[in-house]
N, C-alpha and C. Protein backbone atom coordinates (compact mmCIF):
# COMPACT_ATOMS: atom_id res chain seq x y z
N UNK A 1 -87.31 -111.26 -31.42
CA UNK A 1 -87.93 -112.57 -31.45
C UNK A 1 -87.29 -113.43 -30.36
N UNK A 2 -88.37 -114.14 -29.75
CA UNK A 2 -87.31 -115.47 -28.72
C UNK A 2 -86.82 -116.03 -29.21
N UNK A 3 -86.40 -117.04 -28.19
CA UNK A 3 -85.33 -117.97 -28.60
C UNK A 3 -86.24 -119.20 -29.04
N UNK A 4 -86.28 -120.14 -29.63
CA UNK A 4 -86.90 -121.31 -29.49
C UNK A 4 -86.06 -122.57 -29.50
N UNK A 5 -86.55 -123.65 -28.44
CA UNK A 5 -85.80 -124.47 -28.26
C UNK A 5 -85.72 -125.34 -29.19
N UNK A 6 -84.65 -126.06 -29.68
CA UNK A 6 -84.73 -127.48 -30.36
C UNK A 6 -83.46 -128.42 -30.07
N UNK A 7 -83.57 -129.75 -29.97
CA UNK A 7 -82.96 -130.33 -29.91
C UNK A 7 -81.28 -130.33 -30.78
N UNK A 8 -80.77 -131.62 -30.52
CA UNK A 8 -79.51 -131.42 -31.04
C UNK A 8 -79.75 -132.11 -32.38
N UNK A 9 -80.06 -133.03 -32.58
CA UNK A 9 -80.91 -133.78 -33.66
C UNK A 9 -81.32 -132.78 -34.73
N UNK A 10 -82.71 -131.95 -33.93
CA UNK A 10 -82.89 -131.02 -34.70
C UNK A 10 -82.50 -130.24 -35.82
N UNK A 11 -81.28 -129.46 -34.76
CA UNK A 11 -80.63 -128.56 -35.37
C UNK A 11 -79.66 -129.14 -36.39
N UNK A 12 -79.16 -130.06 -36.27
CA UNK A 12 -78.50 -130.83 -37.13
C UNK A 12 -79.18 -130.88 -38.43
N UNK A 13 -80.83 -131.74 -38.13
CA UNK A 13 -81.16 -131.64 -39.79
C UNK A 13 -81.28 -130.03 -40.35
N UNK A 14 -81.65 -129.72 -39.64
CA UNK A 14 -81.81 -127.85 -40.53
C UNK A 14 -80.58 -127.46 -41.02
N UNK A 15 -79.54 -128.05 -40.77
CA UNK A 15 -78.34 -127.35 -40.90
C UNK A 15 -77.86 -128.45 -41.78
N UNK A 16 -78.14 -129.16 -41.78
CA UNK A 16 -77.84 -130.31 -43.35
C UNK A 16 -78.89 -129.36 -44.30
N UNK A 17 -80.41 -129.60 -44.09
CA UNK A 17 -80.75 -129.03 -45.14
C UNK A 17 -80.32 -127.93 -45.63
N UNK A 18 -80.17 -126.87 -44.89
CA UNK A 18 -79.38 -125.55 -45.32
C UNK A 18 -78.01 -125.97 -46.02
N UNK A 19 -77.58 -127.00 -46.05
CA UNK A 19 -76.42 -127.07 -46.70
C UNK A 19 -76.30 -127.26 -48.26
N UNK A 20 -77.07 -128.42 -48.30
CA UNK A 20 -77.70 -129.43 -48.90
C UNK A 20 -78.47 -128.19 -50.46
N UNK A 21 -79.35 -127.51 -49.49
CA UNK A 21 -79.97 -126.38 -50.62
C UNK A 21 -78.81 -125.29 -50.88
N UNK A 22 -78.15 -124.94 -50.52
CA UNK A 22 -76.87 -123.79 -50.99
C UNK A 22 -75.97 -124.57 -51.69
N UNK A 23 -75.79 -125.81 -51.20
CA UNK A 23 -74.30 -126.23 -52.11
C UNK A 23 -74.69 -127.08 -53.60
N UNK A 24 -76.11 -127.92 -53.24
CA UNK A 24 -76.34 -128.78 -53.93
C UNK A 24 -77.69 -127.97 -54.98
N UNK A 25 -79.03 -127.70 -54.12
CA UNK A 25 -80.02 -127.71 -55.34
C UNK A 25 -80.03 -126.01 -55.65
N UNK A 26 -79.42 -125.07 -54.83
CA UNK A 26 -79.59 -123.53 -55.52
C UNK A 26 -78.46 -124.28 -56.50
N UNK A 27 -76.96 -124.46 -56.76
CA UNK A 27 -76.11 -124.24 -57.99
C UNK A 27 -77.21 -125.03 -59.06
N UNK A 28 -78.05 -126.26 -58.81
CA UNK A 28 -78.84 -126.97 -59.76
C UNK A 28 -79.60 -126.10 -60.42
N UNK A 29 -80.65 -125.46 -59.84
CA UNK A 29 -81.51 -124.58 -60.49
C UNK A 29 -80.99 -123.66 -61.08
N UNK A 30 -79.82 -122.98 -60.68
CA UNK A 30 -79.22 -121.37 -61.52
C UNK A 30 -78.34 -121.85 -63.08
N UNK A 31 -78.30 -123.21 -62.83
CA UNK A 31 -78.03 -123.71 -64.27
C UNK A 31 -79.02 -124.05 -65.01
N UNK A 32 -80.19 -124.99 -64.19
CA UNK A 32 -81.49 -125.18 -65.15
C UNK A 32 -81.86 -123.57 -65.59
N UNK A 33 -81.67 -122.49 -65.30
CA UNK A 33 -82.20 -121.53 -65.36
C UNK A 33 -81.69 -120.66 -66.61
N UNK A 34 -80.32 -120.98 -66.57
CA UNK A 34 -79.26 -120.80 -67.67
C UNK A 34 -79.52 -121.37 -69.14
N UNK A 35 -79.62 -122.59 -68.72
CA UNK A 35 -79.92 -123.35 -69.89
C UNK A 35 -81.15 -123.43 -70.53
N UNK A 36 -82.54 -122.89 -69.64
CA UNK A 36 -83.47 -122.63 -70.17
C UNK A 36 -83.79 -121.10 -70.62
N UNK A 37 -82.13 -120.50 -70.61
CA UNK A 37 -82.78 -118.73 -71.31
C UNK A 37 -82.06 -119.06 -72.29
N UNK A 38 -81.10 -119.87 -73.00
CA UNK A 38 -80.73 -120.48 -74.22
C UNK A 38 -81.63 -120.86 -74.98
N UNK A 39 -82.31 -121.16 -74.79
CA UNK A 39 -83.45 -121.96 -75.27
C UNK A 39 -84.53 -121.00 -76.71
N UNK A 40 -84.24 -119.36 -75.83
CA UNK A 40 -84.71 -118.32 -76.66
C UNK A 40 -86.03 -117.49 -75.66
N UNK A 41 -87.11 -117.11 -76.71
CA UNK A 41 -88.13 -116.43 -76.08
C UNK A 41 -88.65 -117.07 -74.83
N UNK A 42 -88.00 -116.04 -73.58
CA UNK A 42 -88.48 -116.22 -71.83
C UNK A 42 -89.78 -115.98 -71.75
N UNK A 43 -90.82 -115.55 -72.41
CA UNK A 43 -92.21 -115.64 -71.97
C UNK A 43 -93.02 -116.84 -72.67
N UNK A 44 -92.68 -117.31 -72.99
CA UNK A 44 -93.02 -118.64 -73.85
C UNK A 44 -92.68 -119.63 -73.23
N UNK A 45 -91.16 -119.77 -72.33
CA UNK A 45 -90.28 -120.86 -72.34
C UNK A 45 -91.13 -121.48 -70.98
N UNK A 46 -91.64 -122.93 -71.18
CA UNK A 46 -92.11 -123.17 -69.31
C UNK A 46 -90.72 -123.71 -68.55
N UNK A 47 -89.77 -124.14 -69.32
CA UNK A 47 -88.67 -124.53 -68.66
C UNK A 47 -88.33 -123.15 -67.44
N UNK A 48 -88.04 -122.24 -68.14
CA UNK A 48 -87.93 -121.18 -67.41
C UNK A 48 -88.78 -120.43 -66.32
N UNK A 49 -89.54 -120.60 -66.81
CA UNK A 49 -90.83 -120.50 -65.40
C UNK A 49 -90.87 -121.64 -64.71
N UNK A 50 -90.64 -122.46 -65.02
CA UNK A 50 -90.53 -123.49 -63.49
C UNK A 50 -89.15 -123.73 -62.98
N UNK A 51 -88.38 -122.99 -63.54
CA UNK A 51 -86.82 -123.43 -62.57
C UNK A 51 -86.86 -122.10 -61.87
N UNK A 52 -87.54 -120.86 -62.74
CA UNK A 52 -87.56 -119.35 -62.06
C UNK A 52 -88.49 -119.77 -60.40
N UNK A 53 -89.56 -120.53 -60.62
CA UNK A 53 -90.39 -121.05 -59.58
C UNK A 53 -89.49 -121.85 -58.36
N UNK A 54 -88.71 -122.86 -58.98
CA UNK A 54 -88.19 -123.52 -58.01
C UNK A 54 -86.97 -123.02 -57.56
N UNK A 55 -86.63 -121.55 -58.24
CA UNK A 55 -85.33 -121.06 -57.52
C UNK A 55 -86.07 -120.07 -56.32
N UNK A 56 -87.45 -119.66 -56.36
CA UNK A 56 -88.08 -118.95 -55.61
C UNK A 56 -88.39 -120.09 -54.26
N UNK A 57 -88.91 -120.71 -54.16
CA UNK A 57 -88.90 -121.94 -53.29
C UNK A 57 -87.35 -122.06 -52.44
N UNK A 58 -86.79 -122.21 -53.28
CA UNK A 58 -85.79 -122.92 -52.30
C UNK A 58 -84.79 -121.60 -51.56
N UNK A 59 -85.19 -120.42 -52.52
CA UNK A 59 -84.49 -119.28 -51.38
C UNK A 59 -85.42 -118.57 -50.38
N UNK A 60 -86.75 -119.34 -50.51
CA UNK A 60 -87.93 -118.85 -49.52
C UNK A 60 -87.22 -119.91 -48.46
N UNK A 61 -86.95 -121.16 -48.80
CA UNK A 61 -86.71 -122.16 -47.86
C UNK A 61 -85.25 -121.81 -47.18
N UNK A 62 -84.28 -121.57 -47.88
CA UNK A 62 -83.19 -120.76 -46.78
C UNK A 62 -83.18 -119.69 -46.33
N UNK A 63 -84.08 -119.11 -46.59
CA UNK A 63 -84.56 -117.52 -45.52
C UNK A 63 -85.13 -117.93 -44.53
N UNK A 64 -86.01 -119.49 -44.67
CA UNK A 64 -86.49 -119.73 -43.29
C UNK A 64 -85.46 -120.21 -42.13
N UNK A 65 -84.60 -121.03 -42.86
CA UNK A 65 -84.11 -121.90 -42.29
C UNK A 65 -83.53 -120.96 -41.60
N UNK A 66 -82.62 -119.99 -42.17
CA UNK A 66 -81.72 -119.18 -41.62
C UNK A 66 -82.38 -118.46 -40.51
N UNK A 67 -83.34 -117.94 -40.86
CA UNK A 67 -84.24 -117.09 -39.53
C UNK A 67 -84.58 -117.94 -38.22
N UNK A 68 -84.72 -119.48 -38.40
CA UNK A 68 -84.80 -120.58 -37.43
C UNK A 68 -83.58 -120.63 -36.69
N UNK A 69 -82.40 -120.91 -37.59
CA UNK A 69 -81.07 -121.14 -36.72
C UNK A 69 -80.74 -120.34 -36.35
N UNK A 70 -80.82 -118.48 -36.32
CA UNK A 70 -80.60 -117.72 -36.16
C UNK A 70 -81.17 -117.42 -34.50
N UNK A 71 -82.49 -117.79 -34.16
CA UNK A 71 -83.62 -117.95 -32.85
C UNK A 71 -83.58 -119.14 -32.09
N UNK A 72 -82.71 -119.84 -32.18
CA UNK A 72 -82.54 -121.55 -31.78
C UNK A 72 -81.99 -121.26 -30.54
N UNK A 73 -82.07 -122.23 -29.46
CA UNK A 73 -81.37 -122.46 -28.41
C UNK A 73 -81.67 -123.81 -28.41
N UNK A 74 -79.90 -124.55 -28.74
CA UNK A 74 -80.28 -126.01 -28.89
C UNK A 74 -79.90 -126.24 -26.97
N UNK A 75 -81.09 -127.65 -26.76
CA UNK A 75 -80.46 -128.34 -25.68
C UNK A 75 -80.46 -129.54 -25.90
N UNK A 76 -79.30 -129.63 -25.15
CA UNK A 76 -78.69 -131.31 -25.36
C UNK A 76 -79.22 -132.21 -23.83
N UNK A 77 -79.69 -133.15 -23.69
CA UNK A 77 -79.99 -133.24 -22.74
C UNK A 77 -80.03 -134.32 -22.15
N UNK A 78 -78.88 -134.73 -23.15
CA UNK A 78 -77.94 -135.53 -22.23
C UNK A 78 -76.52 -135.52 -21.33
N UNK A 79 -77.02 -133.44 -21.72
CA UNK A 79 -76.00 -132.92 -20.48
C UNK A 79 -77.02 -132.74 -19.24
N UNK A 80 -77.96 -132.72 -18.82
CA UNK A 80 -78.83 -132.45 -18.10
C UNK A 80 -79.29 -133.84 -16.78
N UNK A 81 -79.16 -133.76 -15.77
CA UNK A 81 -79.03 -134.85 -15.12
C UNK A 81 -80.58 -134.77 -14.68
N UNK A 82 -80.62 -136.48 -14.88
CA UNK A 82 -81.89 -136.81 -14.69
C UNK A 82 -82.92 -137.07 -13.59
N UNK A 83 -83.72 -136.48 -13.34
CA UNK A 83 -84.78 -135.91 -12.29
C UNK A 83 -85.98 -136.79 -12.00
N UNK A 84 -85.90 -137.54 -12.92
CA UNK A 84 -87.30 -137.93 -13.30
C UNK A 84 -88.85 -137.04 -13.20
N UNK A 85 -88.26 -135.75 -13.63
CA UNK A 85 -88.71 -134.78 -14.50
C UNK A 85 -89.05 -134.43 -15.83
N UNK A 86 -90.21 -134.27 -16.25
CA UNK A 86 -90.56 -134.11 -17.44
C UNK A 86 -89.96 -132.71 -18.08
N UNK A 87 -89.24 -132.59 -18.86
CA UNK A 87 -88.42 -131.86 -19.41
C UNK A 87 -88.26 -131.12 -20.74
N UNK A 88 -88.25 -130.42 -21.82
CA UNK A 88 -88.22 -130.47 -22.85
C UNK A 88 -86.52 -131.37 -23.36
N UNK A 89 -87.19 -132.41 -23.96
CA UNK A 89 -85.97 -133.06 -24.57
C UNK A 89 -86.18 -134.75 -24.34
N UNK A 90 -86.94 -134.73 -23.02
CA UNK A 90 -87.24 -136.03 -22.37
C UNK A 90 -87.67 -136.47 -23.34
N UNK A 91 -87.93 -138.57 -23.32
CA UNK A 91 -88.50 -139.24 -23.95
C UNK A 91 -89.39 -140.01 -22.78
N UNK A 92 -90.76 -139.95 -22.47
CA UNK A 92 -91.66 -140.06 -21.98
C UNK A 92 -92.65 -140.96 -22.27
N UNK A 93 -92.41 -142.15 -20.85
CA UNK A 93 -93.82 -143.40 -21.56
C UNK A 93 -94.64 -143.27 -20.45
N UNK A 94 -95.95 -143.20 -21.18
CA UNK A 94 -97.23 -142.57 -20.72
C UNK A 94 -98.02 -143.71 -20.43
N UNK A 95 -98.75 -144.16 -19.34
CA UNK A 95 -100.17 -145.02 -19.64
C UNK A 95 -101.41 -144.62 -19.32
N UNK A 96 -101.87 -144.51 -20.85
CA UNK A 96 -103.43 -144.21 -20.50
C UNK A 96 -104.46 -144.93 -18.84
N UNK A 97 -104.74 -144.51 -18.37
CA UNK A 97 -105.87 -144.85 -16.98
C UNK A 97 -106.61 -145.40 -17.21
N UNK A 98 -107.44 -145.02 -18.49
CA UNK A 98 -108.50 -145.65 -18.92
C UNK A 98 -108.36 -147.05 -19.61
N UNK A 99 -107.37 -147.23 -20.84
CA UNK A 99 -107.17 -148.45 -21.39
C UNK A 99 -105.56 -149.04 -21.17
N UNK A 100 -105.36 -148.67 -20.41
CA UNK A 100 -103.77 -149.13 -19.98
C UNK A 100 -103.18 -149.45 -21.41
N UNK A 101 -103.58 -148.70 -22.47
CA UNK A 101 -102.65 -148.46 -23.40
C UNK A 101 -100.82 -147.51 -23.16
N UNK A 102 -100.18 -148.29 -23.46
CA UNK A 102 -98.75 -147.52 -23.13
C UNK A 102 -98.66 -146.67 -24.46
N UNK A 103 -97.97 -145.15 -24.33
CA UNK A 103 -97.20 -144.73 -25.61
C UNK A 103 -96.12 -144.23 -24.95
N UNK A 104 -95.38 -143.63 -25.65
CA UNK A 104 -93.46 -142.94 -25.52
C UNK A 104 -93.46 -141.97 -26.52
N UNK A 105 -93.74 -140.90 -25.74
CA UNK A 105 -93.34 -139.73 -26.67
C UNK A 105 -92.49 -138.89 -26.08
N UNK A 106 -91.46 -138.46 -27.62
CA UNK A 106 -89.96 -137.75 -26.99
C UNK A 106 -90.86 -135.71 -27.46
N UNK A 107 -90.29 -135.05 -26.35
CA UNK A 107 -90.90 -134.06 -26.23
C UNK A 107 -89.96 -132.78 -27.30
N UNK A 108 -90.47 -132.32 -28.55
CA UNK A 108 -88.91 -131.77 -29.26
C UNK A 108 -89.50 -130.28 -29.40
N UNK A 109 -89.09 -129.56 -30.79
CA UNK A 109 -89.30 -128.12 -30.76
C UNK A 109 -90.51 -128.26 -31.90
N UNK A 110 -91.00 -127.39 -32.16
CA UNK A 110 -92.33 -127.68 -33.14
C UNK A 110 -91.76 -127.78 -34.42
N UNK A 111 -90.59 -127.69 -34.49
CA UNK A 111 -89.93 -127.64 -36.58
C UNK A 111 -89.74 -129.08 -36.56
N UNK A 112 -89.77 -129.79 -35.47
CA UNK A 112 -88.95 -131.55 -35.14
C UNK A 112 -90.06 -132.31 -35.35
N UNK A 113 -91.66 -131.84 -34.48
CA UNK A 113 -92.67 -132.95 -34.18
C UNK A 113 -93.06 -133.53 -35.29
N UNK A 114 -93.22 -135.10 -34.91
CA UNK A 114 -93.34 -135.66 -36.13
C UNK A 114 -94.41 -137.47 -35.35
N UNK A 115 -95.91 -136.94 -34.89
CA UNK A 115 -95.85 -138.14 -33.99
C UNK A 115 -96.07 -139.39 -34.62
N UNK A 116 -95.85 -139.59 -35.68
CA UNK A 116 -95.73 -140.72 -36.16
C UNK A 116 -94.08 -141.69 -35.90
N UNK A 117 -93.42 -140.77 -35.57
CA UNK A 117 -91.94 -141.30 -35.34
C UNK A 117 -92.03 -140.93 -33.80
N UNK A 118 -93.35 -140.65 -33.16
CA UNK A 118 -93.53 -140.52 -31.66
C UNK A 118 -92.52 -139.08 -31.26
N UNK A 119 -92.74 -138.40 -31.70
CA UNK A 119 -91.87 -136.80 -31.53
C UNK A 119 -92.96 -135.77 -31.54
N UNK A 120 -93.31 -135.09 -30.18
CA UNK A 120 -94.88 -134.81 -29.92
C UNK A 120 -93.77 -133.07 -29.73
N UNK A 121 -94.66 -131.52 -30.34
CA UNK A 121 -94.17 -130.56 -30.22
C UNK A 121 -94.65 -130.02 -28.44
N UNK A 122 -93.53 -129.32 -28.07
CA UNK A 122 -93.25 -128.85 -26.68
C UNK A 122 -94.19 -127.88 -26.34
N UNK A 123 -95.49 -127.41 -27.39
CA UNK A 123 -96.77 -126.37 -27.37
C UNK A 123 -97.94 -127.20 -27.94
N UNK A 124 -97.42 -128.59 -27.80
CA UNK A 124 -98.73 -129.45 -28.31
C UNK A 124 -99.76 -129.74 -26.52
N UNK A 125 -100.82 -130.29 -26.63
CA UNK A 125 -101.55 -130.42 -25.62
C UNK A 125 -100.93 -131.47 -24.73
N UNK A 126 -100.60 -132.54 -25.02
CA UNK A 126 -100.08 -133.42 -24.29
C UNK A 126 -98.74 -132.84 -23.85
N UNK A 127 -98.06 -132.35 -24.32
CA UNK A 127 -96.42 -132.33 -23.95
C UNK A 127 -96.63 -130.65 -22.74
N UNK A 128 -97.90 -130.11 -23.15
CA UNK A 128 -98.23 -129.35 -21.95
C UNK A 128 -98.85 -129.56 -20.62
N UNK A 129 -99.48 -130.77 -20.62
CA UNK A 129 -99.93 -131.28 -19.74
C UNK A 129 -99.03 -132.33 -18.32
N UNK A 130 -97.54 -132.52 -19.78
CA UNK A 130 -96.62 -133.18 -18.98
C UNK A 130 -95.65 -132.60 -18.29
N UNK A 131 -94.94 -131.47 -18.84
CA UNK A 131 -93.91 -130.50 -18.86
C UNK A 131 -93.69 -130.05 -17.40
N UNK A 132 -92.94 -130.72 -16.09
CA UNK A 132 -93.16 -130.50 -14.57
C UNK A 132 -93.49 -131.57 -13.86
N UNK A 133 -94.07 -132.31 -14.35
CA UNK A 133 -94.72 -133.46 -13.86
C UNK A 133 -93.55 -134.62 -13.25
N UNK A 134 -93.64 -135.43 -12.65
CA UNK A 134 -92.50 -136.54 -12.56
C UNK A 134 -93.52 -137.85 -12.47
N UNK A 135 -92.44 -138.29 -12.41
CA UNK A 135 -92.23 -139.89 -13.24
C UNK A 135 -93.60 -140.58 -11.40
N UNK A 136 -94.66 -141.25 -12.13
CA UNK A 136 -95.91 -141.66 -11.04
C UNK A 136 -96.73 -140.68 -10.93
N UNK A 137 -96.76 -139.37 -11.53
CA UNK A 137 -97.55 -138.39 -11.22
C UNK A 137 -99.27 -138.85 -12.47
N UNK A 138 -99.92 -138.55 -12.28
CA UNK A 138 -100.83 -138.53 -13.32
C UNK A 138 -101.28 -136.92 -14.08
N UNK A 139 -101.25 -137.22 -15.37
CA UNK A 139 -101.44 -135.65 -15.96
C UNK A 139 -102.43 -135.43 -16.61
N UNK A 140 -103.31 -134.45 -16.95
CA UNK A 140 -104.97 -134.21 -17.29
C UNK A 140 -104.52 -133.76 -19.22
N UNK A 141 -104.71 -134.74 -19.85
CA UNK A 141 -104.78 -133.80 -21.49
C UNK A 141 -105.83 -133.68 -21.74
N UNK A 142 -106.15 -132.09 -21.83
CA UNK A 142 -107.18 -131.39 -22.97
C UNK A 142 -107.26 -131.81 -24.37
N UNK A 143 -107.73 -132.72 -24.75
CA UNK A 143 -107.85 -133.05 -26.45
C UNK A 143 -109.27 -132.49 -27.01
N UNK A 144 -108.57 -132.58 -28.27
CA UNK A 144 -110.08 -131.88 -28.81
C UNK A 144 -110.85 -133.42 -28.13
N UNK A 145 -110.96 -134.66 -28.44
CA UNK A 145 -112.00 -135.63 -28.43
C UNK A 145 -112.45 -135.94 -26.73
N UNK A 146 -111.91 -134.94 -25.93
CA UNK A 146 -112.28 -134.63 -24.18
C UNK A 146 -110.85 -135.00 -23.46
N UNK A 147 -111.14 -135.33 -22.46
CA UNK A 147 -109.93 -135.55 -21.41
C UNK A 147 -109.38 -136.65 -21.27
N UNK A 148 -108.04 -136.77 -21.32
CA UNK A 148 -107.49 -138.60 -21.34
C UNK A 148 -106.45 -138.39 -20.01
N UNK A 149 -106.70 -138.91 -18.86
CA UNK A 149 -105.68 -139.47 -18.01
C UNK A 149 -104.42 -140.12 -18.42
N UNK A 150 -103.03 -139.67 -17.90
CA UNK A 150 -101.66 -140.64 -17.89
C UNK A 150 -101.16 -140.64 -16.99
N UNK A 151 -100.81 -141.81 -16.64
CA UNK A 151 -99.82 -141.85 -15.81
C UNK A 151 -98.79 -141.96 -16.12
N UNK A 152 -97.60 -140.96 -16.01
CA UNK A 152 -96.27 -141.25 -16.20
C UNK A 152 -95.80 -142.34 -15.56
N UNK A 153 -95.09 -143.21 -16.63
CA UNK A 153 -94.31 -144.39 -15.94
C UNK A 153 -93.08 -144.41 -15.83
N UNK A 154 -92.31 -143.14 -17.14
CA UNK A 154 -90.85 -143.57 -16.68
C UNK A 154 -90.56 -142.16 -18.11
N UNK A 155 -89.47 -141.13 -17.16
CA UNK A 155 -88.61 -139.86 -17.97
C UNK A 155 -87.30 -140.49 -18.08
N UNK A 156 -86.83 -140.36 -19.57
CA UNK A 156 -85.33 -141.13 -19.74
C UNK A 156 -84.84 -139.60 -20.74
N UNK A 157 -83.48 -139.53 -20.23
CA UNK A 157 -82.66 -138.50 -21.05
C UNK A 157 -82.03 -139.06 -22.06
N UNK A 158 -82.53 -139.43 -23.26
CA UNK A 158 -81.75 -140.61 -24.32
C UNK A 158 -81.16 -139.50 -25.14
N UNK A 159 -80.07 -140.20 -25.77
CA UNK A 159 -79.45 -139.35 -27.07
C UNK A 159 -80.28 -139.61 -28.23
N UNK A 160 -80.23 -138.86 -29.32
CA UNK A 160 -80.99 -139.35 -30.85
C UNK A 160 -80.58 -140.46 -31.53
């Protein structure tokens, strides 16, 4: 499998959550689980089928996690000197051509994008259209709703 990139940010939350589920909610559930085979007859009990459920969940969820951090190549990139190059990591303000609407989107790994907090994934259409480009260039996005012109106005290497 490749590597996939993610930020430092990133990797940070995955690695809280991975913590977070091993130290904190797996010991939770293997006691709800305990305490609901006390209880008596296991095919009857729903206590037990739903902590058996949510212990299945959350070790589906650290098999992922683990298989993620395992394929990661974090970059930091605010070791990376600035080009005014569109970059994976950059935070990027765009103006539409058409309505001189401005946006700023920071370019992350697809486990990160979140564009409501303006965090657009590095295989999304826009962040492919930018990825090379420098800062005055104009870039063509394929959207599903047709083609939107930007002009890059300005690549900044910010920390999280």
């Amino acid at each position: 499998m490749s590597q996939v990139p993610m930020t430092v940010a990133g990797e940070k939350a995955l690695r809280d959550e991975l913590k977070q589920l091993k130290s904190v909610d797996r010991p939770r559930i293997v006691q709800a689980i305990a305490e609901a085979r006390e209880h008596g007859d296991l095919k009857e009990n729903a206590e037990y089928h739903a902590a058996r459920e949510q212990q299945g969940f959350c070790e589906g969820r650290i098999q992922e996690i683990e298989a993620k951090l395992s394929n990661v190549r974090v970059i930091d990139i605010t070791q990376i000197p600035c080009s005014g190059k569109v970059i994976f990591g950059t935070t990027v303000t765009l103006i539409n051509c058409e309505t001189d609407e401005e946006v700023t989107y920071r370019i992350v790994g697809e486990d990160e994008a979140n564009v409501k907090a303006g965090k657009i994934s590095v295989t999304s259409p826009i962040a492919r259209a930018l990825i090379g480009k420098e800062e005055g260039d104009v870039a063509l996005v394929t959207a599903p709703g047709g083609n939107i012109e930007y002009e890059i106005d300005q690549v900044q290497h910010l920390a999280e």
